[in-house]
C-alpha atoms as a PDB file:
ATOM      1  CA  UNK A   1     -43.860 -14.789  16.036  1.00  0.00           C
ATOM      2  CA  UNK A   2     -44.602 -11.572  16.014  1.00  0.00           C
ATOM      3  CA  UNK A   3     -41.221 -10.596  17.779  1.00  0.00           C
ATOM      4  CA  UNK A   4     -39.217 -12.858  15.136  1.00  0.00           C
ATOM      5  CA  UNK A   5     -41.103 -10.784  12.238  1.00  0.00           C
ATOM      6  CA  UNK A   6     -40.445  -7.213  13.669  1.00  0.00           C
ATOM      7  CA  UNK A   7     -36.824  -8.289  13.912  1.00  0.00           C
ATOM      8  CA  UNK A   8     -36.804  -9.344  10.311  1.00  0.00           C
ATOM      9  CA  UNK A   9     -38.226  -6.317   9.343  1.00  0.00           C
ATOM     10  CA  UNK A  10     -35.911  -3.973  11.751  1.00  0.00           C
ATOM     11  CA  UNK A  11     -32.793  -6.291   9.588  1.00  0.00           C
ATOM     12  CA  UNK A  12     -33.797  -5.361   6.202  1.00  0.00           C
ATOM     13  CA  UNK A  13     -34.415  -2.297   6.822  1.00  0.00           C
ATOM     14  CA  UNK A  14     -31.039  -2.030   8.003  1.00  0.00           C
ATOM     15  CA  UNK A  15     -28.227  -1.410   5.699  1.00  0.00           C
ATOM     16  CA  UNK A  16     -25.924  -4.733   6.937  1.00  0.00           C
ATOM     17  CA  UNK A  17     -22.354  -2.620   8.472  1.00  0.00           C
ATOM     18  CA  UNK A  18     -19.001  -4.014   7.726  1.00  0.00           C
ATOM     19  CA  UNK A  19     -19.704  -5.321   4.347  1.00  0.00           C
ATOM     20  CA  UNK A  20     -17.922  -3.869   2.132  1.00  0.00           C
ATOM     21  CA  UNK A  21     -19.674  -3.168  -1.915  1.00  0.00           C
ATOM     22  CA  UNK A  22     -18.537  -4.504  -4.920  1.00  0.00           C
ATOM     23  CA  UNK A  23     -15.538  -2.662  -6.458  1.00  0.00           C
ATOM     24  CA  UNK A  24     -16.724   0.004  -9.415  1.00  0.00           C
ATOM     25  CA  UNK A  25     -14.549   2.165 -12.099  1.00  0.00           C
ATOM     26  CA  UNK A  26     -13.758   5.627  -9.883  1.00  0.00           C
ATOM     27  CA  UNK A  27     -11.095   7.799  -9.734  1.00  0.00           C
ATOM     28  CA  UNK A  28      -8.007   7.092  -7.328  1.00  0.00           C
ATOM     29  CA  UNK A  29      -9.697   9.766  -4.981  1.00  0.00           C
ATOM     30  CA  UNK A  30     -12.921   7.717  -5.037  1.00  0.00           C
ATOM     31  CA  UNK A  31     -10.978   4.576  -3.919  1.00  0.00           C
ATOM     32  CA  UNK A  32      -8.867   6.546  -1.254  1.00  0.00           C
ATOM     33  CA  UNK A  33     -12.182   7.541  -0.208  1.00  0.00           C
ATOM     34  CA  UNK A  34     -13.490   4.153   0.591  1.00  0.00           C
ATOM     35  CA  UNK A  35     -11.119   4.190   3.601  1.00  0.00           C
ATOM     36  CA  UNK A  36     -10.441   0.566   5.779  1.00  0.00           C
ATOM     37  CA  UNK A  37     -13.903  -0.604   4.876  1.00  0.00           C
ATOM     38  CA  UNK A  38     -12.800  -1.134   1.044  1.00  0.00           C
ATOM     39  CA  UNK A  39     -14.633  -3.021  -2.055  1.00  0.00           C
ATOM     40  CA  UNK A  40     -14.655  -6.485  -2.883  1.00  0.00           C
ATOM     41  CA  UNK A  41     -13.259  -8.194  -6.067  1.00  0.00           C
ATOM     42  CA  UNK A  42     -15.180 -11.476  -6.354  1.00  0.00           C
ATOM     43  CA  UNK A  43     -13.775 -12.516  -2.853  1.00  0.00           C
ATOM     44  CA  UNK A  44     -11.116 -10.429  -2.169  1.00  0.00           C
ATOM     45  CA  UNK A  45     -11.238  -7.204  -0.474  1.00  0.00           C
ATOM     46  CA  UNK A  46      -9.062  -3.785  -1.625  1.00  0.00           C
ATOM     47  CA  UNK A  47      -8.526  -1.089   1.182  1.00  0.00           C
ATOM     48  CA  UNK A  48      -6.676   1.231   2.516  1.00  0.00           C
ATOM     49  CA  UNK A  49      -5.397   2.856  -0.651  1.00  0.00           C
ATOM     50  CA  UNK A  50      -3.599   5.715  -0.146  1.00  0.00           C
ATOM     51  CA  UNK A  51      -1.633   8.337  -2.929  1.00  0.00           C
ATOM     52  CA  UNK A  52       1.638  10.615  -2.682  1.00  0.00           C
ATOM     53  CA  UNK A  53       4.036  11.978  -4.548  1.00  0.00           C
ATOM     54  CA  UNK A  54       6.858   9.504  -5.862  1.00  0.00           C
ATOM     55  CA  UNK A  55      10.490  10.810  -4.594  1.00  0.00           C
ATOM     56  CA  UNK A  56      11.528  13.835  -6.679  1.00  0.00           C
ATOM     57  CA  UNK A  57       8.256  13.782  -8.876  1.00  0.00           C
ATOM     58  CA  UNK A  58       5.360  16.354  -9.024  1.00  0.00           C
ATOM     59  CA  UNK A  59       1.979  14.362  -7.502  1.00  0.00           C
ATOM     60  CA  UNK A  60      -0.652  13.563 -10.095  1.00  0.00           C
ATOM     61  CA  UNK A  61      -4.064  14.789  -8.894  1.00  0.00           C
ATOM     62  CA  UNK A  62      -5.938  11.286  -7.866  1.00  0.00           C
ATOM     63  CA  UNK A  63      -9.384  12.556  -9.887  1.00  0.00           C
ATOM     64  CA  UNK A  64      -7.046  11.801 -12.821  1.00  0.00           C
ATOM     65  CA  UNK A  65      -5.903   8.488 -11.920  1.00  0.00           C
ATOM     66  CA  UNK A  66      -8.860   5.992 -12.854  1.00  0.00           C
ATOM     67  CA  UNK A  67      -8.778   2.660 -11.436  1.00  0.00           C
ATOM     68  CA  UNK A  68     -10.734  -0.350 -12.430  1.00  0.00           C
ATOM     69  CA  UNK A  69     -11.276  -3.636 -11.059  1.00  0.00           C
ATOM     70  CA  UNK A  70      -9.906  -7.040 -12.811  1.00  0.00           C
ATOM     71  CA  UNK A  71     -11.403 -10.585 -12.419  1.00  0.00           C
ATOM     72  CA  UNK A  72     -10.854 -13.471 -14.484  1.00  0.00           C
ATOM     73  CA  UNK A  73     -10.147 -16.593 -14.014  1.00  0.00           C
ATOM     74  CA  UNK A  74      -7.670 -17.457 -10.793  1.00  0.00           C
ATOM     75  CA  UNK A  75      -6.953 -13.712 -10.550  1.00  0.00           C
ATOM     76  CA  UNK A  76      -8.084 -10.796  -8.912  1.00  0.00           C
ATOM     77  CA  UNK A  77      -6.878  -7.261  -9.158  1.00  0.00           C
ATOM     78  CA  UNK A  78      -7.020  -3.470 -10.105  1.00  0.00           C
ATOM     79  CA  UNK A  79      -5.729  -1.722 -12.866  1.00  0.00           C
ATOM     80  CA  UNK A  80      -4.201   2.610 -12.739  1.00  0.00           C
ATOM     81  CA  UNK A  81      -4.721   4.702 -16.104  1.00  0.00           C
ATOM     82  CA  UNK A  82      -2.609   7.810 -16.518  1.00  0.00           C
ATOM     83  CA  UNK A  83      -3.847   9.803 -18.958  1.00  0.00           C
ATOM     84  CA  UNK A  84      -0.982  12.768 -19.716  1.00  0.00           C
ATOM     85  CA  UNK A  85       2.235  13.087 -20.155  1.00  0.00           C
ATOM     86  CA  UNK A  86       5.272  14.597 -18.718  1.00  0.00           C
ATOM     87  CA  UNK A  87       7.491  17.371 -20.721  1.00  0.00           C
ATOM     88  CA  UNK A  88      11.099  17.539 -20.956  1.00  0.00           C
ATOM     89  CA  UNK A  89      12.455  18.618 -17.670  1.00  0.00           C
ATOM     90  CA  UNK A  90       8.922  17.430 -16.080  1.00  0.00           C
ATOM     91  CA  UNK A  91       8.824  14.149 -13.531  1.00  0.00           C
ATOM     92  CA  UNK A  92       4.898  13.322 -12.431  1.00  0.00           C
ATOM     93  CA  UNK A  93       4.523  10.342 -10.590  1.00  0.00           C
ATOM     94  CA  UNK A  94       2.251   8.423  -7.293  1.00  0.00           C
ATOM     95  CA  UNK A  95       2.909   6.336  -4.842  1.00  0.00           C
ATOM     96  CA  UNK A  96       0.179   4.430  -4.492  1.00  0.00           C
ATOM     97  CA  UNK A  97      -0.750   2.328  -1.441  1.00  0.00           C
ATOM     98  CA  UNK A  98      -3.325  -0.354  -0.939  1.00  0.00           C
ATOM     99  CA  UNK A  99      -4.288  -3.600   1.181  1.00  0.00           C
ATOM    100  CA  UNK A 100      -6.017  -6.909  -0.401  1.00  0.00           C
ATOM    101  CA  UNK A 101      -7.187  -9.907   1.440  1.00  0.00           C
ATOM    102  CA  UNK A 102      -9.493 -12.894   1.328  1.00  0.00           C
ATOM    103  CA  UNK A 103      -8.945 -15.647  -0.616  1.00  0.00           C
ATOM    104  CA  UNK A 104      -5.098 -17.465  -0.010  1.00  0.00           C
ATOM    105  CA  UNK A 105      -3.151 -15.155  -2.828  1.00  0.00           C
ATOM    106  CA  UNK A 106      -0.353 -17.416  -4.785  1.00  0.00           C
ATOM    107  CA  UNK A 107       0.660 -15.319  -6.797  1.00  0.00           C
ATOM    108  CA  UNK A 108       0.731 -12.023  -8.422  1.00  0.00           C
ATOM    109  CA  UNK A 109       1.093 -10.251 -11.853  1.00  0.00           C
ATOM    110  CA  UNK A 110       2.256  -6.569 -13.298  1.00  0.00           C
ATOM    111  CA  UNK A 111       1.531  -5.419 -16.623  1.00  0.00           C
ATOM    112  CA  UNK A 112       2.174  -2.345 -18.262  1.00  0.00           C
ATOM    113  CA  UNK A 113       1.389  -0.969 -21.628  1.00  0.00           C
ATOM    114  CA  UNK A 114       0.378   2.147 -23.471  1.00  0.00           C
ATOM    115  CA  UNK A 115       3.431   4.336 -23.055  1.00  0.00           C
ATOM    116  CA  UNK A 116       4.708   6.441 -25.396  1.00  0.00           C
ATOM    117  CA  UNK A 117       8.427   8.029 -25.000  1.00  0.00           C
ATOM    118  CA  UNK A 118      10.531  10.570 -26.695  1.00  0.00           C
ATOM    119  CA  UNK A 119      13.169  10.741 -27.282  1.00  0.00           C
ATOM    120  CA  UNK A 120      15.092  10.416 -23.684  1.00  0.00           C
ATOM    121  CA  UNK A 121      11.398   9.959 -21.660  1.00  0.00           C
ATOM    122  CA  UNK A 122      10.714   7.297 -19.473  1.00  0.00           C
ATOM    123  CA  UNK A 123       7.863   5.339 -17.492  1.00  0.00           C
ATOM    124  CA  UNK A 124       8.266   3.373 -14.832  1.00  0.00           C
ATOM    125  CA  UNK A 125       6.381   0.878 -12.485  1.00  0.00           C
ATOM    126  CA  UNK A 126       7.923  -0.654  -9.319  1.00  0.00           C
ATOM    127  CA  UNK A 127       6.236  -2.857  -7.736  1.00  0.00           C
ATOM    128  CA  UNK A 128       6.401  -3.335  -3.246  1.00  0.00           C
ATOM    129  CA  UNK A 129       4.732  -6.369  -2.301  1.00  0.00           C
ATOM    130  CA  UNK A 130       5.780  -9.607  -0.812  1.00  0.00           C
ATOM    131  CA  UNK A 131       8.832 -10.999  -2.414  1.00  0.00           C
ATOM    132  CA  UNK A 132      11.047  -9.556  -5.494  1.00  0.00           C
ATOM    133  CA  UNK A 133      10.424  -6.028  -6.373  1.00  0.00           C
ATOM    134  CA  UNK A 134       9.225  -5.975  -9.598  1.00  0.00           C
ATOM    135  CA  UNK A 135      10.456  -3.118 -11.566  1.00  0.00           C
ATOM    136  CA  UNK A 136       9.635  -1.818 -15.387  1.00  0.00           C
ATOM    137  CA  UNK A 137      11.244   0.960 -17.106  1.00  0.00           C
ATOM    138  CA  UNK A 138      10.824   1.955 -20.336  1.00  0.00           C
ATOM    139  CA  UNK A 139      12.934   3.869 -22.588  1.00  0.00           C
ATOM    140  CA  UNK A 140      11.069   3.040 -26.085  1.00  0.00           C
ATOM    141  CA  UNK A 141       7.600   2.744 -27.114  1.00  0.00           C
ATOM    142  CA  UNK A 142       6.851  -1.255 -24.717  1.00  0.00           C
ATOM    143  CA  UNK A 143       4.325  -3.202 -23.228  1.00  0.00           C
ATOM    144  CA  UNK A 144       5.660  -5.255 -20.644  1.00  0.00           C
ATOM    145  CA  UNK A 145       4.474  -7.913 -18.027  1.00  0.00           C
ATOM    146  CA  UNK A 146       5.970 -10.089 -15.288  1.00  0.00           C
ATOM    147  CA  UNK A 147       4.673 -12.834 -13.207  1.00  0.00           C
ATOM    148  CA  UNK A 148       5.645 -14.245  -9.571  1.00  0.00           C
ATOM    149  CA  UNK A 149       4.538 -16.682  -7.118  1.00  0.00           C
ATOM    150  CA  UNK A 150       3.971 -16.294  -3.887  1.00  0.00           C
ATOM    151  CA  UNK A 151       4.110 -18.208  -0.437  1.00  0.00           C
ATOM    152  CA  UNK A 152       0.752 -18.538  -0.222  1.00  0.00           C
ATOM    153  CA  UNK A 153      -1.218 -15.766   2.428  1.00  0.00           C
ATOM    154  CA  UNK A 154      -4.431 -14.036   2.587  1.00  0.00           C
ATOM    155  CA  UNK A 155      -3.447 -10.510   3.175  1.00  0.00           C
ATOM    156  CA  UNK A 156      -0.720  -8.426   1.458  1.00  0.00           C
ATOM    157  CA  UNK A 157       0.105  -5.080   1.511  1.00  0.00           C
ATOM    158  CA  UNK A 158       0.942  -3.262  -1.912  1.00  0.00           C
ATOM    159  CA  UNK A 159       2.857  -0.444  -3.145  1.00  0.00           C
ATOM    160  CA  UNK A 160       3.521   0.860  -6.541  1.00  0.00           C
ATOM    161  CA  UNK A 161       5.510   3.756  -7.804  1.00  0.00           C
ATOM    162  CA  UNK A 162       4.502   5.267 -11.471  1.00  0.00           C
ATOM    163  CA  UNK A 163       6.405   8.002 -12.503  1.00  0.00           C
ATOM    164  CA  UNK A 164       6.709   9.816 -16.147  1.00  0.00           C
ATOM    165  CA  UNK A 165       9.896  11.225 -16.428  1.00  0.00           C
ATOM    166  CA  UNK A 166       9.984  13.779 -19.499  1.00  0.00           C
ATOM    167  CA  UNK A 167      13.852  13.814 -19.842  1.00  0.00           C
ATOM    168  CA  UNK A 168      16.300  16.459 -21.008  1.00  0.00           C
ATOM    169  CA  UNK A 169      14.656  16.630 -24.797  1.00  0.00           C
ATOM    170  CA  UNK A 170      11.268  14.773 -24.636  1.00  0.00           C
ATOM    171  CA  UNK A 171       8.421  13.525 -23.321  1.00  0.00           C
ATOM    172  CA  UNK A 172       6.816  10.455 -21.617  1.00  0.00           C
ATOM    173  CA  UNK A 173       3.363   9.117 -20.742  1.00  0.00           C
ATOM    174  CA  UNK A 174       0.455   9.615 -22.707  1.00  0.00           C
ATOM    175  CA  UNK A 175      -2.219   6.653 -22.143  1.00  0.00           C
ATOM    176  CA  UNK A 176      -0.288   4.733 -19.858  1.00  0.00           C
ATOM    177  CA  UNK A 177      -2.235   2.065 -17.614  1.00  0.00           C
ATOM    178  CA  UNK A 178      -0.424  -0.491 -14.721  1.00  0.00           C
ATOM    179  CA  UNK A 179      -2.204  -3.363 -14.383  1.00  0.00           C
ATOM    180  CA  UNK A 180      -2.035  -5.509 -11.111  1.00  0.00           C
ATOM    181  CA  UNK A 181      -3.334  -8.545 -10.733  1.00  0.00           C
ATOM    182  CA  UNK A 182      -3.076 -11.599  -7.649  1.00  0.00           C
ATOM    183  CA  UNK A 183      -3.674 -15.177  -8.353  1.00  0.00           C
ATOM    184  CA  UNK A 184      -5.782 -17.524  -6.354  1.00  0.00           C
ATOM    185  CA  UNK A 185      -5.763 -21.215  -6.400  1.00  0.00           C
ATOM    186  CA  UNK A 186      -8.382 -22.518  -9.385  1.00  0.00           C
ATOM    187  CA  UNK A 187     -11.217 -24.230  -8.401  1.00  0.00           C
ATOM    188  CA  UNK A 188     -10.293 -27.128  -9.557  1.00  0.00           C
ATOM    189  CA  UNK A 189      -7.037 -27.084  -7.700  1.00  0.00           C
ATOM    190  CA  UNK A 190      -9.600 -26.829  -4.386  1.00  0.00           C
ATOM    191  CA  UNK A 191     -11.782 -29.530  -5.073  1.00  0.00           C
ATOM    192  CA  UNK A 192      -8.586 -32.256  -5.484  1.00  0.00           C
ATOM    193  CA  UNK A 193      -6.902 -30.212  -2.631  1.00  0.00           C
ATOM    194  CA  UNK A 194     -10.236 -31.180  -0.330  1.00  0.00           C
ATOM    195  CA  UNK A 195     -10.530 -34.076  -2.067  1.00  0.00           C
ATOM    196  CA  UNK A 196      -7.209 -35.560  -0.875  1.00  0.00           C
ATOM    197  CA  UNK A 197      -7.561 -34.040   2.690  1.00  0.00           C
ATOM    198  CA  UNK A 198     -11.294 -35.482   3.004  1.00  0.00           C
ATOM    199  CA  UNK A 199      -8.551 -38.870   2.441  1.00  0.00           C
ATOM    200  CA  UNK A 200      -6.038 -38.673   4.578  1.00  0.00           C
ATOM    201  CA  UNK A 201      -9.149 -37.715   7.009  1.00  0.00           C
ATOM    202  CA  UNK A 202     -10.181 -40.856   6.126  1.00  0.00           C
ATOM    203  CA  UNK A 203      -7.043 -43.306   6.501  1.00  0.00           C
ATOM    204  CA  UNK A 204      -6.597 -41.873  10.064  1.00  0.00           C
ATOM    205  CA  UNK A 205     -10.065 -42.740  11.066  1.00  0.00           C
ATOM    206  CA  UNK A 206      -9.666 -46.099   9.766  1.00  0.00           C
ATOM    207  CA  UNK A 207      -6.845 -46.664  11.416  1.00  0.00           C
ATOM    208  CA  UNK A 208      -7.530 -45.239  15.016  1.00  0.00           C
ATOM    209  CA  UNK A 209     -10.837 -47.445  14.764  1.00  0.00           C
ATOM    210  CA  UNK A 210      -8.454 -50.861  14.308  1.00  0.00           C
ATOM    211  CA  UNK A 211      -9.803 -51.495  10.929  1.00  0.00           C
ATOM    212  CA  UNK A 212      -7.318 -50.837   8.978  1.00  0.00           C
ATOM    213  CA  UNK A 213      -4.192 -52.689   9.038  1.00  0.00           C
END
């Protein structure tokens, strides 16, 4: 008993390793400092984010990237707010890199809003991931979102290129945030999914037993 207690003890005292802690509002450098271990979104784990320039754009310093974690309903994700703005003859812009896993992903969603552009200033998102790329780019004053499925998995890797391109005459940017979000199956849709395996279960048991004709 007194082994079991001591060991108890020993465990608590213990921070548990490999566990990753609950995603918090930080700056892009805070999340690229969280290395492979990551932060967890309800059930889903983000890792492995990494930031670099975007081809032919001047990097944005991480610290002035904030990210924030989404969760709603069926959907899991992070958001990137960009708060500047790039002058004419200026092009600022990330690559940014990242891993999520966990729950079977079905889909996944990218929003963005809060530009401001002029007159010949742009913003845009493209989106590397599984499937389509999914690209935005704005001209005018938009918000703008778009929606996918996905074959369903439980890891992806994700890329996304932001880049605020001043133009000849203008400027673009301002409050600009890129939301990114990945759907999961309800739970709902998992309870009649079980449901309906727990029955075919079922039917084959009956019928290897003879009972069922």
């Amino acid at each position: 008993m007194r082994t079991v207690a001591l060991a108890a003890l020993l465990l608590a005292a213990v921070p548990s390793a490999g566990i990753a802690a609950p995603c918090v509002p930080d700056s892009l450098a805070g999340y690229i400092g969280l290395g492979a271990g990551g932060c967890t979104i309800a059930n889903a784990t983000f890792a492995n984010f990494t930031s670099a320039a975007a081809p032919l754009a001047t990097e944005i310093d991480p610290l002035m990237i904030f990210v924030d974690p989404l969760a709603g309903p069926g959907s899991v994700g992070v958001s990137f707010q960009l708060i500047g703005a790039a002058a004419a003859g200026e092009v600022k812009g990330n690559g940014v890199g990242y891993s999520v896993s966990g729950p079977t992903l079905v889909g996944r969603e990218l929003g963005l809003a809060g530009t401001s552009v002029i007159p010949d200033g742009v913003v845009t998102a493209l989106q590397f991931a599984p499937g389509p790329l999914l690209v935005f780019d704005i001209g005018i004053d938009a918000d703008l979102f778009e929606a996918e499925a996905l074959i369903p998995a439980t890891f992806f890797d994700i890329f996304t290129e932001i880049t605020l391109d001043g133009g000849l005459a203008g400027f673009a940017g301002l409050d600009v945030e890129v939301t990114e979000n990945f759907l999961v199956p309800e739970p709902a849709s998992l309870a009649v999914l079980g449901m309906g395996l727990a029955a075919v279960g079922w039917r084959r048991r009956r019928r290897s037993s003879g009972s069922w004709t």
